[in-house]
Protein backbone atom coordinates (compact mmCIF):
# COMPACT_ATOMS: atom_id res chain seq x y z
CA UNK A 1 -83.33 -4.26 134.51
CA UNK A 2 -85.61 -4.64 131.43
CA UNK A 3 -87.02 -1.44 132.12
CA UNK A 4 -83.65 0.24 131.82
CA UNK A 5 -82.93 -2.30 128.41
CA UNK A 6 -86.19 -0.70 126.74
CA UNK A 7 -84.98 2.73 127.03
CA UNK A 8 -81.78 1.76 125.17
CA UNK A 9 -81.94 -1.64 123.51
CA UNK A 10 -78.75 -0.66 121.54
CA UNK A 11 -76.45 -0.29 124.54
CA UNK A 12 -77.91 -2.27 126.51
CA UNK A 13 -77.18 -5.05 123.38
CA UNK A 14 -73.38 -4.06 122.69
CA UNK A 15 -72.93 -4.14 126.89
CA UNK A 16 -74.05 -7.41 127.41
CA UNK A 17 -72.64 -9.01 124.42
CA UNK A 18 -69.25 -7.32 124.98
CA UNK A 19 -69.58 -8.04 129.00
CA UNK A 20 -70.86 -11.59 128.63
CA UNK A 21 -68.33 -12.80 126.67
CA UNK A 22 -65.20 -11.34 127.87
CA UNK A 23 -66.49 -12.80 131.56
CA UNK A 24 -65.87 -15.97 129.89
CA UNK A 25 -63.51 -15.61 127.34
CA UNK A 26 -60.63 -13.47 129.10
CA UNK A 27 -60.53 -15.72 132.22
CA UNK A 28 -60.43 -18.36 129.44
CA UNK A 29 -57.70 -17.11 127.81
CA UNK A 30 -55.41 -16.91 130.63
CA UNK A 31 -56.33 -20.22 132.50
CA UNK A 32 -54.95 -21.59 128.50
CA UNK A 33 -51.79 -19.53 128.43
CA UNK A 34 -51.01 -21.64 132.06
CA UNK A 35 -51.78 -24.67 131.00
CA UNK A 36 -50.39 -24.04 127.56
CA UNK A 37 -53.73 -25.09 125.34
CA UNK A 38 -54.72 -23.48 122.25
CA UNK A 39 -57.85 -22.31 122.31
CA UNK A 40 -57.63 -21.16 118.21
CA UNK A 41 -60.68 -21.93 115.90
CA UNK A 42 -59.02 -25.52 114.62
CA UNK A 43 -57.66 -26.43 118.13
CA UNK A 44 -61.42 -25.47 119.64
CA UNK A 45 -62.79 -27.80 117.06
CA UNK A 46 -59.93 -30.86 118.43
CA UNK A 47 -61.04 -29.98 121.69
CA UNK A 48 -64.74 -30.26 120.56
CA UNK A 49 -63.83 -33.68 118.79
CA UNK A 50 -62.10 -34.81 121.91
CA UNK A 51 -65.22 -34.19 123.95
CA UNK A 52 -67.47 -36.43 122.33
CA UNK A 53 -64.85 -39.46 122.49
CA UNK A 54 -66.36 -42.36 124.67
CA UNK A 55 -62.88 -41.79 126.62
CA UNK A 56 -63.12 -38.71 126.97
CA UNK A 57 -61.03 -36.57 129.43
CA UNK A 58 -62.36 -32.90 131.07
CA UNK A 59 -59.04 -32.39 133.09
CA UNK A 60 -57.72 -29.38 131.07
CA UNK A 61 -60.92 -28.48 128.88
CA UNK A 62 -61.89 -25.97 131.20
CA UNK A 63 -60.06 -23.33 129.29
CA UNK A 64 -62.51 -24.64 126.12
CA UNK A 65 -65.80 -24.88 127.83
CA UNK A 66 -65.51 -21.24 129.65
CA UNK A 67 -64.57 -20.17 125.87
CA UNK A 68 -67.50 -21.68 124.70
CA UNK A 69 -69.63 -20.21 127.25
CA UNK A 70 -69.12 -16.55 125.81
CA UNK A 71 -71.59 -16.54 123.06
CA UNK A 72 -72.53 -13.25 124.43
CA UNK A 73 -74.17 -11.75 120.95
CA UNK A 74 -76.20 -14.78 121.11
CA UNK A 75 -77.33 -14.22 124.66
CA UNK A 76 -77.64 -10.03 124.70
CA UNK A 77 -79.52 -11.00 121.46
CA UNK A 78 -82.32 -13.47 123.26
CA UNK A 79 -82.47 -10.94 126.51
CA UNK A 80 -82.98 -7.87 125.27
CA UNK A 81 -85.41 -9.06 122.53
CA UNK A 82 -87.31 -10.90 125.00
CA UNK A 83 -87.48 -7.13 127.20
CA UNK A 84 -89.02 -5.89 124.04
CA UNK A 85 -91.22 -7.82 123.12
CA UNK A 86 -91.86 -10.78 125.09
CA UNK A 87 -92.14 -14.52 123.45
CA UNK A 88 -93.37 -13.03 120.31
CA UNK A 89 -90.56 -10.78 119.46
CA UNK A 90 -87.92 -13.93 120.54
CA UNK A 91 -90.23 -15.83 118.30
CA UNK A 92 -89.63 -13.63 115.76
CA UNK A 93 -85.91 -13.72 116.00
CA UNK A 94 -85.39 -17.51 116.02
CA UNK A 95 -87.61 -17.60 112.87
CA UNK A 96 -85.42 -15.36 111.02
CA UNK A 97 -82.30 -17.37 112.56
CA UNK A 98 -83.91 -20.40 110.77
CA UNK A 99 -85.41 -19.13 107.71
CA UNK A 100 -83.40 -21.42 105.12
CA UNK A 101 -85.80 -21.26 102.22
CA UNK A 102 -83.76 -18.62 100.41
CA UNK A 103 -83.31 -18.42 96.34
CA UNK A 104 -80.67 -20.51 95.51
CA UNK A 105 -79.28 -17.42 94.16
CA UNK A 106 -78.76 -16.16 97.45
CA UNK A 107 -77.15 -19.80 98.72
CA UNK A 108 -74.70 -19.61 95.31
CA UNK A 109 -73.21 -16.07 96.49
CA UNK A 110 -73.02 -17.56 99.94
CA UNK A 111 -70.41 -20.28 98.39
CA UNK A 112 -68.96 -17.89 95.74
CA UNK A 113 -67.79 -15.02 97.94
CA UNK A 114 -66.04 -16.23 100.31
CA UNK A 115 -64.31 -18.90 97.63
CA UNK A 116 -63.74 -16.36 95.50
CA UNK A 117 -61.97 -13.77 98.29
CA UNK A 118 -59.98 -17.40 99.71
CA UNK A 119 -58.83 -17.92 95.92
CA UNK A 120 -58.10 -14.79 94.63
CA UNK A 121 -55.92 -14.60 98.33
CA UNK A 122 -54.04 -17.26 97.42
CA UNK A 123 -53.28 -16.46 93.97
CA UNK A 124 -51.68 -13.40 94.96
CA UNK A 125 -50.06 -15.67 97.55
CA UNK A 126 -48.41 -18.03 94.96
CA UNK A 127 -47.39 -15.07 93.02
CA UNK A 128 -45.89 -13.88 96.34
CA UNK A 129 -43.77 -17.18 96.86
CA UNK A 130 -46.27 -19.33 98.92
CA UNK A 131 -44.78 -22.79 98.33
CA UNK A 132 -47.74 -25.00 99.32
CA UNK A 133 -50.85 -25.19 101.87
CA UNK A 134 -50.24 -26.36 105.24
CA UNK A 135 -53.93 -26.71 107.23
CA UNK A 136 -53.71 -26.85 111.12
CA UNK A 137 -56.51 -29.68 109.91
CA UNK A 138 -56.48 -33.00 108.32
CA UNK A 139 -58.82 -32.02 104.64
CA UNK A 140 -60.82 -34.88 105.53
CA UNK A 141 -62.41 -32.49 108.79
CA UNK A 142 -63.27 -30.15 106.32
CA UNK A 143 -66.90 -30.91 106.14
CA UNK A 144 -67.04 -31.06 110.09
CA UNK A 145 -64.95 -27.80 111.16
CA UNK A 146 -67.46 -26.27 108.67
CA UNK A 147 -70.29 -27.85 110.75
CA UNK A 148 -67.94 -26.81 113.79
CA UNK A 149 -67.72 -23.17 112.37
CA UNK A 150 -71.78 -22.68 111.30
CA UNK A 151 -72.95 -23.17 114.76
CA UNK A 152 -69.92 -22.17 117.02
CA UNK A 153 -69.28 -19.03 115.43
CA UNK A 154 -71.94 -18.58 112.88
CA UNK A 155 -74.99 -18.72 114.56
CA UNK A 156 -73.39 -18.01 118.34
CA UNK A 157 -72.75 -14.31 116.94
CA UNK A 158 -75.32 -13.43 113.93
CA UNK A 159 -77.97 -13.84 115.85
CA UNK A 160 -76.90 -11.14 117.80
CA UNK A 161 -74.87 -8.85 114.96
CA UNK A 162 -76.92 -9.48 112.48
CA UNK A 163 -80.29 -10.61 113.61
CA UNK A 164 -80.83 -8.14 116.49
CA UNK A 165 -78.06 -5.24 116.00
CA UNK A 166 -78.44 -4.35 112.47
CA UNK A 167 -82.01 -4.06 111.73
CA UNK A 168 -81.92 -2.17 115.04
CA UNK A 169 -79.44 0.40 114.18
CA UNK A 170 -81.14 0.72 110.50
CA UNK A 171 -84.05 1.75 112.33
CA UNK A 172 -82.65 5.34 112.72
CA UNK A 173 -79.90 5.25 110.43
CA UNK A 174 -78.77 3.85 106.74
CA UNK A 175 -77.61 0.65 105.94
CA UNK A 176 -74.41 1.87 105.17
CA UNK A 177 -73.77 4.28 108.36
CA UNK A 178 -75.49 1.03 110.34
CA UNK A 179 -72.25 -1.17 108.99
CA UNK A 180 -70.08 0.93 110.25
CA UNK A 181 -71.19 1.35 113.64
CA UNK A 182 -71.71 -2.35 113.85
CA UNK A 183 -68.22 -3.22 112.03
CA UNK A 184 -66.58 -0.74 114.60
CA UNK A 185 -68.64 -3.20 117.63
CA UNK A 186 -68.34 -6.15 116.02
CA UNK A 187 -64.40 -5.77 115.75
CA UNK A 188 -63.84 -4.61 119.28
CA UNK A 189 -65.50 -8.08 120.57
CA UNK A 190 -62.59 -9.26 119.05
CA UNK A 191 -59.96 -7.54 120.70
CA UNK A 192 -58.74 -9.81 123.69
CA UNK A 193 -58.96 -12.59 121.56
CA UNK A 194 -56.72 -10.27 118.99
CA UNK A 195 -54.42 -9.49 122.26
CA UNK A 196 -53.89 -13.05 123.22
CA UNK A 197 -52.57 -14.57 119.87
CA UNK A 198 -50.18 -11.72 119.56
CA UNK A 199 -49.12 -11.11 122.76
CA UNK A 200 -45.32 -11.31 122.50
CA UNK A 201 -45.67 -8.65 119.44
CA UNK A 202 -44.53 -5.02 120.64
CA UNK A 203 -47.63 -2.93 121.44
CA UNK A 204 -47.50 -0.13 118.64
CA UNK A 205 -47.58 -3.56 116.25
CA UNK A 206 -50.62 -4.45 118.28
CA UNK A 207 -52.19 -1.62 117.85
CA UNK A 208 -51.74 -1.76 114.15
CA UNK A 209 -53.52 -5.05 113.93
CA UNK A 210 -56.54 -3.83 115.78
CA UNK A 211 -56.98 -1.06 113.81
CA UNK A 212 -56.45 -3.22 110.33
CA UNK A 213 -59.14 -5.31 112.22
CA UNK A 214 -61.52 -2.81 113.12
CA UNK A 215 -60.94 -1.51 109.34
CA UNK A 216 -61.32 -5.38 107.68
CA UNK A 217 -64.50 -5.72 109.51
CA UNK A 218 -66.49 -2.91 108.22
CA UNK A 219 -65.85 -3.67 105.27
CA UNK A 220 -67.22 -7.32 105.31
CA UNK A 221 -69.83 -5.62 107.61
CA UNK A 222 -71.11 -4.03 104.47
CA UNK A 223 -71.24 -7.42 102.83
CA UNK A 224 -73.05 -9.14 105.65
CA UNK A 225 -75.70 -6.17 105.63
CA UNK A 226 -76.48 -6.15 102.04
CA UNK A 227 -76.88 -9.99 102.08
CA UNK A 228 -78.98 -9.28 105.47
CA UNK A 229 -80.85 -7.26 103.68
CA UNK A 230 -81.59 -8.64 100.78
CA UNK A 231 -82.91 -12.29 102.68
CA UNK A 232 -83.58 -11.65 105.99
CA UNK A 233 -82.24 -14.86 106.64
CA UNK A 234 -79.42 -15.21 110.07
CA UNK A 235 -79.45 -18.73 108.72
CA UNK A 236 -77.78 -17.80 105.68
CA UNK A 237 -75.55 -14.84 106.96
CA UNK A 238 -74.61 -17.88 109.89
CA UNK A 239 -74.00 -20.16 107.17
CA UNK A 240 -71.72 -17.50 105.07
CA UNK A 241 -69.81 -16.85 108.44
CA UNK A 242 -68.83 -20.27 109.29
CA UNK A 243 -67.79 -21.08 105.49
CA UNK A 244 -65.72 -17.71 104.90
CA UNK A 245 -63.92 -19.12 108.10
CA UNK A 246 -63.16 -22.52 107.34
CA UNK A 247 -62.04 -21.53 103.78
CA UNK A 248 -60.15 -19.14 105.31
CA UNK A 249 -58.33 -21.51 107.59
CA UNK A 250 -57.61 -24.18 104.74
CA UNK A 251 -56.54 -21.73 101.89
CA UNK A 252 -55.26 -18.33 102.95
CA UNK A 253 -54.02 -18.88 107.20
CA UNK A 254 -52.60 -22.10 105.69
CA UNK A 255 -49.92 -20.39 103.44
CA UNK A 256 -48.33 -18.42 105.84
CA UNK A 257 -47.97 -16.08 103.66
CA UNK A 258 -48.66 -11.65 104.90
CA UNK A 259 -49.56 -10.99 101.14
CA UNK A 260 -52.52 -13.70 100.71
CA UNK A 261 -53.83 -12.75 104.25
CA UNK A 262 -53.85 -9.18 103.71
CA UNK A 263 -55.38 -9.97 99.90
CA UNK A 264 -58.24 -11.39 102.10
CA UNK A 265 -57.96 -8.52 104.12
CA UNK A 266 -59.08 -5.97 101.73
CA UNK A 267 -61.19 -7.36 99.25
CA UNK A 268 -64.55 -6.93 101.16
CA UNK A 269 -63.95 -3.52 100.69
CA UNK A 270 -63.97 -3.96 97.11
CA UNK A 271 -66.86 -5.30 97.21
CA UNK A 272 -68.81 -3.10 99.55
CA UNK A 273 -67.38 -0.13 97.22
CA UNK A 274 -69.71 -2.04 94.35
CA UNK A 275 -72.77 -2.67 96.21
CA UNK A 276 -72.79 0.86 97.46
CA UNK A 277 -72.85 1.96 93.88
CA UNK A 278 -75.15 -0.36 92.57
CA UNK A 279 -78.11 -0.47 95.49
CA UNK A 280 -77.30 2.93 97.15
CA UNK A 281 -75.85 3.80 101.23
CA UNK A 282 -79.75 4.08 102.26
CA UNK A 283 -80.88 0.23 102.14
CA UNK A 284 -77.39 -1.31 100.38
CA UNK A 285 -80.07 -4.36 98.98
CA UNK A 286 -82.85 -3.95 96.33
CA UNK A 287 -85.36 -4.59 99.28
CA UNK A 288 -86.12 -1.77 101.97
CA UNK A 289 -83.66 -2.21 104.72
CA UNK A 290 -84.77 -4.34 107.50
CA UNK A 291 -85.57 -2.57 110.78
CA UNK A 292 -86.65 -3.51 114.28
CA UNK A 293 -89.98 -1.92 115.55
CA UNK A 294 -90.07 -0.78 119.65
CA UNK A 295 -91.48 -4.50 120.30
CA UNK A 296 -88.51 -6.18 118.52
CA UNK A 297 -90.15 -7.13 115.95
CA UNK A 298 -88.98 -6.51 112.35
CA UNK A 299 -90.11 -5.16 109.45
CA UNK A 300 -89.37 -2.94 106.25
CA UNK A 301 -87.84 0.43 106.69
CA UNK A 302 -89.33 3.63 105.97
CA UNK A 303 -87.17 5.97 103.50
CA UNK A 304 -84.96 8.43 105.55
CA UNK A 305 -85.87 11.84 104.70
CA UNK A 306 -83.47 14.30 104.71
CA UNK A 307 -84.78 17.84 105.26
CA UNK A 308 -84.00 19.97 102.40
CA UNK A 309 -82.18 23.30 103.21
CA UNK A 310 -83.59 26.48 102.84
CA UNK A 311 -82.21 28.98 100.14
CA UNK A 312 -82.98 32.48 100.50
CA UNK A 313 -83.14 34.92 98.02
């Protein structure tokens, strides 16, 4: 098996991070839609909650805790690092999943973005006749969804996207062509997920969301990889996941309203259209664009060279 995951560490990292989470997830899914359970971001953090009660109750969490069990980015991440390069090339990984000491430069776009894209979303909701915010959770979980949504979606899927894929797919292409072959991945993980909340929709309306999807993720793709990058840090990518989420949830989801949430929709775009212009498709950061070696290990790209064409006289 590792043998055939060192002659393609890509797919052999999209298969098992697709594969090990919809094992989980789809069978998941349905068990929920029979026993009528939510298994949404704020209802997986109740269920969470509920779990660590002294009372608690496991009849019907077994919907949750299969759900929980796909963090297959997380796991394809570990496996196929560890068949290239052994302990020191998982070391390697789980020190750029915890590599906090960032500038606080870095930490302050981190907050900014993702407040910014949630604000700016509902302004254009308000203008759009949102009448007030209505959170699936009490403002006084806040602090703990976010917690919730760092570790439980943060660092269960960067360390896979972002810590493994990327700098592996920068290794033979640019940063920018790298975003959108992982945004195209990364938004197709989604999909039964995508297919279970809208399930009573018609299919060609289905199909429209998944492509808006697969489009909305590139985009913040091209965020994710400049910040990537620019740090190195999964911690920090982990950290921007889980907040763009939660702020998400409380400020844009919460209004109800199609113009805030497509707002939110399309402004990564906006501002992957600036970064390309200002740091260039090749390494889309100011830093050489992080790659993974044949061991797994990372370090700084080498400039791509294009071969110049020939003109003949």
């Amino acid at each position: 098996m590792n043998t055939l995951i060192r002659r393609s560490p890509l797919v052999a990292f999209f298969v098992l991070a697709l594969l090990i989470t919809w094992v989980f997830q789809i069978p998941a899914l349905m068990l929920a839609h029979q026993s009528n359970l939510t298994l949404g971001n704020e209802a997986n953090f109740q269920h969470f909650v509920s779990l660590l009660q002294p009372a608690a109750q496991m009849d019907g969490m077994l919907p949750y805790l299969l759900f929980r069990l796909g963090a297959g980015p997380l796991i394809a991440a570990l496996w196929v690092t560890f068949a290239l390069g052994g302990g020191e090339a998982v070391q390697n990984l789980i020190q750029r999943s915890l590599l906090w000491r960032v500038s606080a430069k870095h930490y302050a776009l981190v907050l900014l973005i993702p407040l910014c894209m949630a604000g700016l979303s509902l302004l254009l909701g308000l203008l759009g006749g949102v009448q007030g915010l209505k959170p699936l959770l009490q403002w006084s979980s806040f602090p703990f969804f976010l917690l919730y949504m760092v570790v439980f979606t943060g660092f269960a899927e960067e360390v896979g996207w972002r810590g493994f894929a990327l700098p592996c797919l920068q290794r033979s292409m640019s940063a920018e062509k790298a975003s959108w072959v992982l945004g195209v991945w990364w938004a197709v993980w989604h999909f039964p997920f995508m297919l279970y909340f809208n399930r009573d929709m018609p299919i060609m309306a289905n199909l429209s969301l998944l492509a808006a999807l697969v489009m909305t993720t590139i985009g913040w793709t091209h965020v994710n990889t400049f910040l990537y990058n620019t740090t190195r840090s999964v911690f920090l990518i982990a950290l921007l996941h889980g907040l763009g989420n939660t702020l998400q949830s409380y400020l844009v989801l919460s209004t109800g309203n199609m113009l805030a949430q497509t707002a939110y929709s399309l402004i990564p775009w906006a501002i992957a259209v600036f970064l390309l212009k200002k740091y260039g498709s090749e390494n889309l950061s100011s830093r050489p664009r992080a790659v993974l070696n044949k061991w797994g290990i990372e370090e700084d790209g080498k400039p791509l060279v294009n071969t110049p064409k020939h003109v003949h006289a």
